[in-house]
Protein backbone atom coordinates (compact mmCIF):
# COMPACT_ATOMS: atom_id res chain seq x y z
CA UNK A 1 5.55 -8.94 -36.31
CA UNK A 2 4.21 -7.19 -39.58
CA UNK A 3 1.26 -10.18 -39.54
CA UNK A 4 0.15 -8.81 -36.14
CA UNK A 5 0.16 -5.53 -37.13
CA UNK A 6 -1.63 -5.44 -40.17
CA UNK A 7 -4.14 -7.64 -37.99
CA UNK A 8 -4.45 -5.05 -35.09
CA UNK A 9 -4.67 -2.29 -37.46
CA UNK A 10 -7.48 -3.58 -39.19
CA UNK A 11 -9.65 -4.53 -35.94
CA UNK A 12 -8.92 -1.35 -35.00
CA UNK A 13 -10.18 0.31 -38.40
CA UNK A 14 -13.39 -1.72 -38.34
CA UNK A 15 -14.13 -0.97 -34.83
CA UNK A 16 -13.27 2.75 -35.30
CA UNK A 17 -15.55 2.81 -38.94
CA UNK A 18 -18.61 1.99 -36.25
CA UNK A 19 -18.08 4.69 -34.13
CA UNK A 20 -19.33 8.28 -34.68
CA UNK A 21 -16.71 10.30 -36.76
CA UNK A 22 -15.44 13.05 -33.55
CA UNK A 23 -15.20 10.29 -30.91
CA UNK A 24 -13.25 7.70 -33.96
CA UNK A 25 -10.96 10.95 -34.70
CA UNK A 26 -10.47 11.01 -31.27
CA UNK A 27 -9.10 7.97 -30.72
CA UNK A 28 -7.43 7.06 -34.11
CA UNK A 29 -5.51 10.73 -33.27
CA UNK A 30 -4.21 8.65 -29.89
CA UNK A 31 -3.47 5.25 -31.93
CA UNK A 32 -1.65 7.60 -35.10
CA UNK A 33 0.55 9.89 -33.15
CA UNK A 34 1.19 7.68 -29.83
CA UNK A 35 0.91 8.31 -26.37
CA UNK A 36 3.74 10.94 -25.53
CA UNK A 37 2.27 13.03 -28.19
CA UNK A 38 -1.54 12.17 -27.16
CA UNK A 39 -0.96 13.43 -23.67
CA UNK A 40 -0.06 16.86 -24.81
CA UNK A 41 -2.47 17.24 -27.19
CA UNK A 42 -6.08 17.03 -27.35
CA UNK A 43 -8.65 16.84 -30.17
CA UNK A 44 -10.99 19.77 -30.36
CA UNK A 45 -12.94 18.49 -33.26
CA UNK A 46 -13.50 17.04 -36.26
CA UNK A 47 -15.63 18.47 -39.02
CA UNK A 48 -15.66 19.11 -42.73
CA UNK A 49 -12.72 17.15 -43.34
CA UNK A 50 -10.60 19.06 -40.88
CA UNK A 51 -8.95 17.67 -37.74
CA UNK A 52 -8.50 20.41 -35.32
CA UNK A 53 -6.00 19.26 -32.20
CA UNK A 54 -4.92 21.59 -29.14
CA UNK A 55 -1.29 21.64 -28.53
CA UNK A 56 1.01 23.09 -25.76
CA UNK A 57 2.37 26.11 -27.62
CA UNK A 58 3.68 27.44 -30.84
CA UNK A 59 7.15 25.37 -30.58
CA UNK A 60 4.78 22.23 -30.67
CA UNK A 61 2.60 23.46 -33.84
CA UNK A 62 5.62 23.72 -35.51
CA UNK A 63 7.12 20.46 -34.61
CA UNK A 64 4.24 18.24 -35.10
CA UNK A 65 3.51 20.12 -38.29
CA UNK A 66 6.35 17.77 -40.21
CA UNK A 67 4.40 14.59 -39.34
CA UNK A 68 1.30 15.99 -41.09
CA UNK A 69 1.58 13.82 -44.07
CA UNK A 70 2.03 10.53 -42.15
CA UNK A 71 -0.49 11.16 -39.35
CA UNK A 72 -2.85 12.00 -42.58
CA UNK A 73 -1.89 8.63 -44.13
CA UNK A 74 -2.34 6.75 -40.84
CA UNK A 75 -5.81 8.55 -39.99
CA UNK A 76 -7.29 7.71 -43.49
CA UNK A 77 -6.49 4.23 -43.46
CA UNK A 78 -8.52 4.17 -39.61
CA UNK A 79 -11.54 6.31 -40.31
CA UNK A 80 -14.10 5.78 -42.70
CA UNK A 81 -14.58 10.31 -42.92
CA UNK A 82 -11.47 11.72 -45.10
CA UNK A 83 -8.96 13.71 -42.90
CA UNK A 84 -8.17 16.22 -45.13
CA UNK A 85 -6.20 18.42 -43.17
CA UNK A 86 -4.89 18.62 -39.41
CA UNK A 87 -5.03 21.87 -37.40
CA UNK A 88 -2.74 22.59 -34.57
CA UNK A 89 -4.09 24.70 -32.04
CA UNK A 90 -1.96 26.20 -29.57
CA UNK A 91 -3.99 27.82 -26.57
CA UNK A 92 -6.15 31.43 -26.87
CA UNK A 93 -3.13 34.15 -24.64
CA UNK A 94 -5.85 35.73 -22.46
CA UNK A 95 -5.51 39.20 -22.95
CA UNK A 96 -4.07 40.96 -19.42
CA UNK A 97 -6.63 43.92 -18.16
CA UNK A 98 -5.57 47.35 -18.09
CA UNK A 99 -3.65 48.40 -14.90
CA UNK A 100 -2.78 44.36 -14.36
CA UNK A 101 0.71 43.85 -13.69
């Protein structure tokens, strides 16, 4: 099974090193942290070395936060731009107006 990995993972990285660096980052993010995780999250952008990704809340940032060094080693072996660092953001609390209840 390793053979066939190491084959889909490099198709994969040579189709992704075509592609421009947000929309590669976008996928590769799906293909590194797999799909339960990819349908809670979304990427925001990538730029300057830094992978920003939405996430559901602050219990989430925190959890994903201990796969930062694999999802980093996965990423970098995909993309042909240098993830240097992941950002987890969880989403803006919308202030509540005066008088709202």
């Amino acid at each position: 099974m390793e053979p066939a990995r190491a084959g889909f993972h490099k198709i994969v990285a040579d189709i992704l090193r075509r592609a421009p660096a947000e929309d590669a980052a976008g996928i590769a993010w799906g293909l590194v942290c797999g799909q339960p995780v990819a349908d809670k999250t979304e990427v925001l952008e990538f730029r300057e070395g830094v992978l920003r990704v939405r996430v559901p809340d602050e219990a989430w940032r925190a959890n994903l936060a201990a796969f930062v060094p694999r999802y980093l080693e996965l990423l970098n072996t995909m993309l042909s731009k240098k993830v240097e660092k992941i950002e987890f953001v969880p989403p803006q609390k919308t202030p509540q107006k005066k008088g709202a209840a």
